[in-house]
Protein backbone atom coordinates (compact mmCIF):
# COMPACT_ATOMS: atom_id res chain seq x y z
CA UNK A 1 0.00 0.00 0.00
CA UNK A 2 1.39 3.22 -1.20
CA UNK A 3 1.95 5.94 1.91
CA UNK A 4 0.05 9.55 1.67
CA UNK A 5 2.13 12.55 1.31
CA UNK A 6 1.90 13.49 5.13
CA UNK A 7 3.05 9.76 5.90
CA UNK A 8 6.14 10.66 3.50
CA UNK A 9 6.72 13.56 5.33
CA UNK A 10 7.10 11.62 8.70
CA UNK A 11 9.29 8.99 7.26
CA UNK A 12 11.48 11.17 5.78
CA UNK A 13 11.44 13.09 9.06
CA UNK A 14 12.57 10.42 10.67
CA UNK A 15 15.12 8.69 8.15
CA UNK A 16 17.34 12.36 8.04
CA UNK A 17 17.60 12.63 12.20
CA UNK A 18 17.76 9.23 13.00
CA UNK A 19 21.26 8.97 12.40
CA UNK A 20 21.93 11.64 14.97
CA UNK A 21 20.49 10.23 17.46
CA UNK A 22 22.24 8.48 20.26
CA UNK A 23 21.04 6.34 23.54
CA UNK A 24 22.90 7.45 27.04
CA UNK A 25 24.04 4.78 30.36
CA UNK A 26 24.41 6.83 33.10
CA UNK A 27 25.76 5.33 36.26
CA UNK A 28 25.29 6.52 39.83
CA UNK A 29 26.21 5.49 43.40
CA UNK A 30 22.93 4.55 44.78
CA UNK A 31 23.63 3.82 48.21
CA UNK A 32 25.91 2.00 50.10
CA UNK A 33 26.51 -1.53 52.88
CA UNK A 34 29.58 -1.48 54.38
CA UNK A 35 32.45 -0.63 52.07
CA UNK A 36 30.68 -2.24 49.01
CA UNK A 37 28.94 0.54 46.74
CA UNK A 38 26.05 0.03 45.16
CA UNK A 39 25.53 1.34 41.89
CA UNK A 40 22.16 2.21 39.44
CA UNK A 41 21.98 2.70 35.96
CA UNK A 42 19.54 5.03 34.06
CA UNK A 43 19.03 5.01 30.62
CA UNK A 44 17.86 7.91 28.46
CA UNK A 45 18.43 9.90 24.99
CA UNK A 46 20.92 12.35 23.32
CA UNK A 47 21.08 13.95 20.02
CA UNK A 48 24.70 14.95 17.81
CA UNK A 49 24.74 18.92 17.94
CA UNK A 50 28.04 19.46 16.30
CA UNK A 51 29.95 16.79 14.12
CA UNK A 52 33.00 17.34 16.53
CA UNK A 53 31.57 15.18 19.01
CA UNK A 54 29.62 17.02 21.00
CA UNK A 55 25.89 16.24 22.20
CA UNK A 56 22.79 17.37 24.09
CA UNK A 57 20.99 15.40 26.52
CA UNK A 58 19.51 17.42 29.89
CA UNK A 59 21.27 17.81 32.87
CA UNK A 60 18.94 15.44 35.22
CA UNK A 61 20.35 12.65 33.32
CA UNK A 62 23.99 13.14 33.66
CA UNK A 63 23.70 14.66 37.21
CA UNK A 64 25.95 12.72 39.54
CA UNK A 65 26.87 9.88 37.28
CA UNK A 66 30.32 8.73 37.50
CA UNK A 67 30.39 6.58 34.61
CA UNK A 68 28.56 7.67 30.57
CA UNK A 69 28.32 5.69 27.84
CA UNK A 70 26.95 6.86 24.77
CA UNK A 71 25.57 4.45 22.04
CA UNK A 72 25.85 6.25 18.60
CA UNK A 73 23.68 5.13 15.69
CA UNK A 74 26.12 3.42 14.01
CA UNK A 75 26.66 0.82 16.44
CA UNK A 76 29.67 1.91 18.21
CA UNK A 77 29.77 2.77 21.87
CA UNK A 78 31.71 5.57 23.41
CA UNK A 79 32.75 7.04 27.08
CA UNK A 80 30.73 10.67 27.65
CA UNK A 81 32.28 13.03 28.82
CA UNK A 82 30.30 16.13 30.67
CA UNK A 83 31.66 19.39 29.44
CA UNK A 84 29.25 21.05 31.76
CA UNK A 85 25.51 21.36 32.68
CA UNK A 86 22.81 23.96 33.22
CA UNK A 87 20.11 22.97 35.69
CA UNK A 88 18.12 25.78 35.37
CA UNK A 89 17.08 24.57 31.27
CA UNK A 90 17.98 21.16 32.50
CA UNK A 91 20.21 21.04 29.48
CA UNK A 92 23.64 19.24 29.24
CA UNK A 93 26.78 19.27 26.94
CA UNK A 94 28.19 15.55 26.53
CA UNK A 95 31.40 15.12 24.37
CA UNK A 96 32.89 11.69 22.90
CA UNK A 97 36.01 11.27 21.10
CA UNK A 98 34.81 10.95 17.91
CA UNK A 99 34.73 13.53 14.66
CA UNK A 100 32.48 13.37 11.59
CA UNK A 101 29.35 12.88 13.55
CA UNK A 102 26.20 13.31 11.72
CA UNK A 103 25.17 16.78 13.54
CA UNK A 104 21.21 17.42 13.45
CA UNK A 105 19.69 20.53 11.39
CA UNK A 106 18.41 23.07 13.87
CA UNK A 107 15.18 24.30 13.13
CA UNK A 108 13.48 27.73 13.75
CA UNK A 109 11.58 27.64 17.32
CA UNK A 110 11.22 30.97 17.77
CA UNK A 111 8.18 30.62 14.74
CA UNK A 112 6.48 27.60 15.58
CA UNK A 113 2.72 27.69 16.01
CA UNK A 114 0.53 25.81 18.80
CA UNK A 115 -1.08 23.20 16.51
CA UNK A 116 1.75 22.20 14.42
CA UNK A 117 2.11 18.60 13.95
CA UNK A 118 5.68 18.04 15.94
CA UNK A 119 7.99 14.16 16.27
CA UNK A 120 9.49 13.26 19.33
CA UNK A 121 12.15 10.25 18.81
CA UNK A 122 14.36 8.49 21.70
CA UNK A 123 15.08 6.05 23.94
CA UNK A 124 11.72 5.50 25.60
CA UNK A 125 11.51 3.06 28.60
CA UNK A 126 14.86 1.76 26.95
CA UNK A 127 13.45 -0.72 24.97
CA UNK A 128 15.35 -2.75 22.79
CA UNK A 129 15.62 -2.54 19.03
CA UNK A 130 16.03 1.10 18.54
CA UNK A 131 14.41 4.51 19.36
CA UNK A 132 10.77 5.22 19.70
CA UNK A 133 8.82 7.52 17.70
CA UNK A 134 5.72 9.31 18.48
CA UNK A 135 3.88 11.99 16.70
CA UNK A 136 1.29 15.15 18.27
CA UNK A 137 1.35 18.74 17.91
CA UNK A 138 2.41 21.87 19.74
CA UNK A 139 0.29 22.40 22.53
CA UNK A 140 1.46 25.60 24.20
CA UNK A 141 4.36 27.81 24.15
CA UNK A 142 6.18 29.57 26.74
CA UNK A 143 5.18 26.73 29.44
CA UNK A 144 6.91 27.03 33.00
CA UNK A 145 7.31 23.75 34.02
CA UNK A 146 4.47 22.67 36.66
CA UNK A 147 6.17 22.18 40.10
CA UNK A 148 9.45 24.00 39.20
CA UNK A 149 11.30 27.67 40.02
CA UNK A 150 10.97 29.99 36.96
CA UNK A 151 13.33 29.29 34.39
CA UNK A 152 14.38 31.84 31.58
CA UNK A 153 13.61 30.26 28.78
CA UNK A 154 9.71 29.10 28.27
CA UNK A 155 8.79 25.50 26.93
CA UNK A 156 7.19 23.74 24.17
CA UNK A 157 4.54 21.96 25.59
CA UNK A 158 3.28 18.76 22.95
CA UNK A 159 0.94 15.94 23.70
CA UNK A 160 3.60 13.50 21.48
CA UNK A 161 4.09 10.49 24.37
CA UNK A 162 7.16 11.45 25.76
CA UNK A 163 8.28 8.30 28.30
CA UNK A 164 11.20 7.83 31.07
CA UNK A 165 14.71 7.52 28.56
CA UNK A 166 13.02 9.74 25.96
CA UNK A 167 14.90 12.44 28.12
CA UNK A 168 17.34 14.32 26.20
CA UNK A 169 15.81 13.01 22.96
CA UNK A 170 14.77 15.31 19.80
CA UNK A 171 11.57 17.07 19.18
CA UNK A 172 11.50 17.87 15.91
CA UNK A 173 9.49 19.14 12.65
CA UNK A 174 7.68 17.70 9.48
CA UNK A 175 11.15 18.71 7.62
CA UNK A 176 12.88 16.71 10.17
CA UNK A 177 14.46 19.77 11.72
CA UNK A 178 14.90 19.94 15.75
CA UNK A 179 12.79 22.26 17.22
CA UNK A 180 13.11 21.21 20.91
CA UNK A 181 15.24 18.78 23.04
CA UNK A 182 12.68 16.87 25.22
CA UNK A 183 13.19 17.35 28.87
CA UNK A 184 10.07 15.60 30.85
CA UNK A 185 6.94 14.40 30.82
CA UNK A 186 4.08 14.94 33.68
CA UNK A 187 3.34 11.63 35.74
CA UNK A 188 -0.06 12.61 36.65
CA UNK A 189 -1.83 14.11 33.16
CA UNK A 190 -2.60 12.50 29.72
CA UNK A 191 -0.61 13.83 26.85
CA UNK A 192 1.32 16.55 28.86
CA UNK A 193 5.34 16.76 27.83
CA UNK A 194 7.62 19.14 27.52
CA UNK A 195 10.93 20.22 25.01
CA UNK A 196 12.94 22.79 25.51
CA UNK A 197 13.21 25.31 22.38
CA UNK A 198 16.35 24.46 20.49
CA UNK A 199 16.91 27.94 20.15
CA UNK A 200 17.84 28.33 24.02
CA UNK A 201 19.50 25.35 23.51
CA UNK A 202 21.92 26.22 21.10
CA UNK A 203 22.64 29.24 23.04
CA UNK A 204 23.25 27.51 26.44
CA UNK A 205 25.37 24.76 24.69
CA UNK A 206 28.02 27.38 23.26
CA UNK A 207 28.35 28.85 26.62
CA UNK A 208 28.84 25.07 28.13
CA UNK A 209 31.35 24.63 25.83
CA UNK A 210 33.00 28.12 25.87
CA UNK A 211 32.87 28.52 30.00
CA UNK A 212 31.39 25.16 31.10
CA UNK A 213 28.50 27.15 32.72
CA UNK A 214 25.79 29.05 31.60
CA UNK A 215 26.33 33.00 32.45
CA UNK A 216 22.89 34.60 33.03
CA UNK A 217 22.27 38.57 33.36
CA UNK A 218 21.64 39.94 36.72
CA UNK A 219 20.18 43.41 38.10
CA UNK A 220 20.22 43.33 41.81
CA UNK A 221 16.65 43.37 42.33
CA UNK A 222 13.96 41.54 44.38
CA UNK A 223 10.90 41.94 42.79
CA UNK A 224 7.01 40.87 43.19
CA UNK A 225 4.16 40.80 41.09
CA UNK A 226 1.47 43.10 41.57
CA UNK A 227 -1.48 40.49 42.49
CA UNK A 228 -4.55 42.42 43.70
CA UNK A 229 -3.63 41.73 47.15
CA UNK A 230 -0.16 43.14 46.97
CA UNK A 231 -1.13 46.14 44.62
CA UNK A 232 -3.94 46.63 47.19
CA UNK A 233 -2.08 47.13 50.02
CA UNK A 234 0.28 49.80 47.90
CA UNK A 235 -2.41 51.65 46.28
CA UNK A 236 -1.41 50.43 42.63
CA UNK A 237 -3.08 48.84 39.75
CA UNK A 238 -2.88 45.27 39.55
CA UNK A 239 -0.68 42.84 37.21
CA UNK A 240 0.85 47.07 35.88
CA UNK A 241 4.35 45.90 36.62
CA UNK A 242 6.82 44.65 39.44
CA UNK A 243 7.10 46.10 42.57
CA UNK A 244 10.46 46.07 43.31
CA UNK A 245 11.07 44.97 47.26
CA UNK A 246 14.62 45.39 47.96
CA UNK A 247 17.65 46.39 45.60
CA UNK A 248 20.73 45.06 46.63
CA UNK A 249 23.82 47.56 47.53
CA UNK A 250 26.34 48.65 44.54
CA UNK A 251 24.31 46.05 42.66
CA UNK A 252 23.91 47.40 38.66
CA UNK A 253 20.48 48.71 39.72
CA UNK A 254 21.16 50.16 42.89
CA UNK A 255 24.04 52.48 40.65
CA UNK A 256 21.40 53.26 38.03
CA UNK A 257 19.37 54.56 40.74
CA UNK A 258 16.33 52.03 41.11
CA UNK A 259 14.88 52.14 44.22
CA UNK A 260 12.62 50.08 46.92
CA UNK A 261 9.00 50.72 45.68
CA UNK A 262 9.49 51.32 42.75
CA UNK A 263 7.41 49.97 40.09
CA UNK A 264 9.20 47.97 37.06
CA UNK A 265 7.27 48.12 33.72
CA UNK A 266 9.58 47.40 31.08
CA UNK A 267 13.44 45.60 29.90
CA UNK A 268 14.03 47.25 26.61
CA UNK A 269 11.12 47.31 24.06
CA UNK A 270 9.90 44.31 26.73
CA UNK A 271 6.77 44.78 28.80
CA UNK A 272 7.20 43.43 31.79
CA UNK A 273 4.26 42.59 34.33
CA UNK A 274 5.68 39.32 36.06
CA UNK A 275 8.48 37.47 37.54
CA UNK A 276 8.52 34.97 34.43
CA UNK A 277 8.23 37.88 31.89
CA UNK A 278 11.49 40.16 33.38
CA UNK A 279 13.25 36.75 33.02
CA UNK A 280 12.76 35.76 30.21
CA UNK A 281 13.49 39.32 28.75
CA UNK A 282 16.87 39.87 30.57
CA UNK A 283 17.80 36.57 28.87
CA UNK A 284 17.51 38.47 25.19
CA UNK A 285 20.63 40.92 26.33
CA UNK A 286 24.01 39.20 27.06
CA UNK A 287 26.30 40.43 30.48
CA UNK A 288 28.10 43.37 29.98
CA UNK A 289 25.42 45.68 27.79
CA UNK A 290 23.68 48.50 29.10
CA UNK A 291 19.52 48.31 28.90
CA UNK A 292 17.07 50.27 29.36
CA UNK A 293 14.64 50.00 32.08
CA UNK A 294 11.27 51.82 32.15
CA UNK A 295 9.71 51.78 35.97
CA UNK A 296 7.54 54.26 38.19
CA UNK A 297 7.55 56.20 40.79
CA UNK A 298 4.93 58.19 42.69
CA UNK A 299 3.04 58.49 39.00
CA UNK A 300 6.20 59.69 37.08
CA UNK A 301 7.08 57.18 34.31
CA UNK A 302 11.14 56.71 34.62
CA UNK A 303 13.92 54.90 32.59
CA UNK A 304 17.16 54.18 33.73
CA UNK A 305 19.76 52.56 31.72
CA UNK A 306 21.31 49.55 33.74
CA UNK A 307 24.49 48.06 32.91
CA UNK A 308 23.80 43.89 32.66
CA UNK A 309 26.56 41.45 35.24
CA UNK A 310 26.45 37.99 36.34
CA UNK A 311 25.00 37.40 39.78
CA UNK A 312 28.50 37.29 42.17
CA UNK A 313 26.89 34.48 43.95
CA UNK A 314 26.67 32.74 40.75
CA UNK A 315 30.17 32.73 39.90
CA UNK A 316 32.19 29.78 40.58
CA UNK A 317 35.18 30.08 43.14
CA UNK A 318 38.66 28.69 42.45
């Protein structure tokens, strides 16, 4: 029986990223009787980002393993090595010794739309035999992941089955581009997962590979949202900004003259009206450039320009 065009398109999908995609061991000390450790293994999914040798899986899945093995398409298997890890994306750079890898095309996630009809491919439940395909669309965009801190970059929520092992696996499109690197699926819910846009990706895997660690900006500000309760109690208009609650001293914003009570509206061309939304804006502009911030104060609409550093508590000591 001859396939349709749209079951072309998924083969074809599949056939041009299946040979970058790889299977992960992990191993980890699980506990310990008497001097004899005890060790578990976890299995899970990685794709070829750069020919070189280098791959992305998430950070969860490498975290505290003292032995990786990566299985390569073409049969051979390899030792991992962790060039570093970011556990705020949950995204991790894994390098073998190998060159002439068959790196994956990056697609555009910046453009997709929630309906589009999206593959997710890995090592799902690690069965035998190969990786696991699924198809769904694009649910949502921007997703915080339930139960977790706020993260910088939003997610690509899908209702393609994403399993235990399909961790670190692609999401990708009908042109068998990646548009996400899967990341976790919710326990509880029916058709709930979640990939992590491969344009964060790429961006957090050149700073893993340039520093080992992914450098985020940082303004010296506690800030809340402006719930009715909280805007209330102020006398301000609710969900109109961030009240800023403390500014830390000689911090970027603290020199650019921000002050306790004031109210943040905008990063740039940004608007910002929560917690989630100044993150993820701050994330556009890389350390070291000067942005504008539009806030107010007592009624008068303000901008300050605010020079962009990395957190000091953030930066690893020697």
């Amino acid at each position: 029986m001859p396939l349709s065009a749209y079951e072309t398109q998924i083969t074809d999908a599949i056939a041009a990223i299946s040979p970058s995609v790889a299977s992960v061991e992990s191993l980890r000390i699980a506990g310990r009787q008497g001097r004899r450790l005890f060790a578990a293994p976890a299995a899970a999914s990685a794709v070829v980002f750069d020919g070189s040798g280098y791959l992305i899986t998430n950070q969860h899945v490498v975290e505290g393993s003292t032995q990786l093995k990566v299985h390569l398409a073409d049969g051979r298997e390899l030792p991992g090595e962790v060039v570093g890890g970011d556990e705020v994306t949950d995204v991790a750079l894994v390098r073998v010794d190998a060159t002439g890898l068959p790196a994956v095309r990056q697609g555009d996630s910046e453009s997709l739309k929630v309906g589009q009809v999206v593959l997710a491919i890995g090592n799902a439940l690690g069965l035998p035999g190969g990786p696991t395909v699924s198809a769904g669309v694009v649910s949502a965009l921007g997703r915080p992941l339930p139960g977790s801190d706020f993260i910088f970059e939003g997610l690509i929520q899908t209702d393609a089955a994403i399993n235990p092992g399909n961790s670190g696996g692609p999401l990708l499109d009908l042109s068998g581009a990646v548009i996400g690197i899967n990341t976790a699926m919710v326990p509880f819910a029916q058709g709930v997962g979640f990939a992590i846009p491969v344009h964060a990706v790429a961006r957090i895997a050149a700073e893993l590979r340039g520093k080992g660690r992914v450098v985020r900006p940082w303004i010296g500000v506690q800030v809340a949202d402006l719930r009715p309760p909280i805007a209330l109690q102020y006398g301000l208009e609710p969900n109109s900004g961030l009240l800023v609650a403390d500014v830390v001293a000689k911090s970027p914003s603290h020199r650019a003259g921000i002050r306790t009570g004031d109210v943040l509206d905008r990063v740039g061309p940004f608007p910002v009206h929560t917690v989630r939304e100044l993150l993820a804006a701050l994330s556009k502009f890389p350390v070291g450039s000067d942005v504008e911030i539009g806030f107010r104060r007592r009624g008068s609409v303000l901008s300050a320009n605010v020079p962009l550093q990395e957190n000091p508590e953030a930066i690893p000591t020697e």
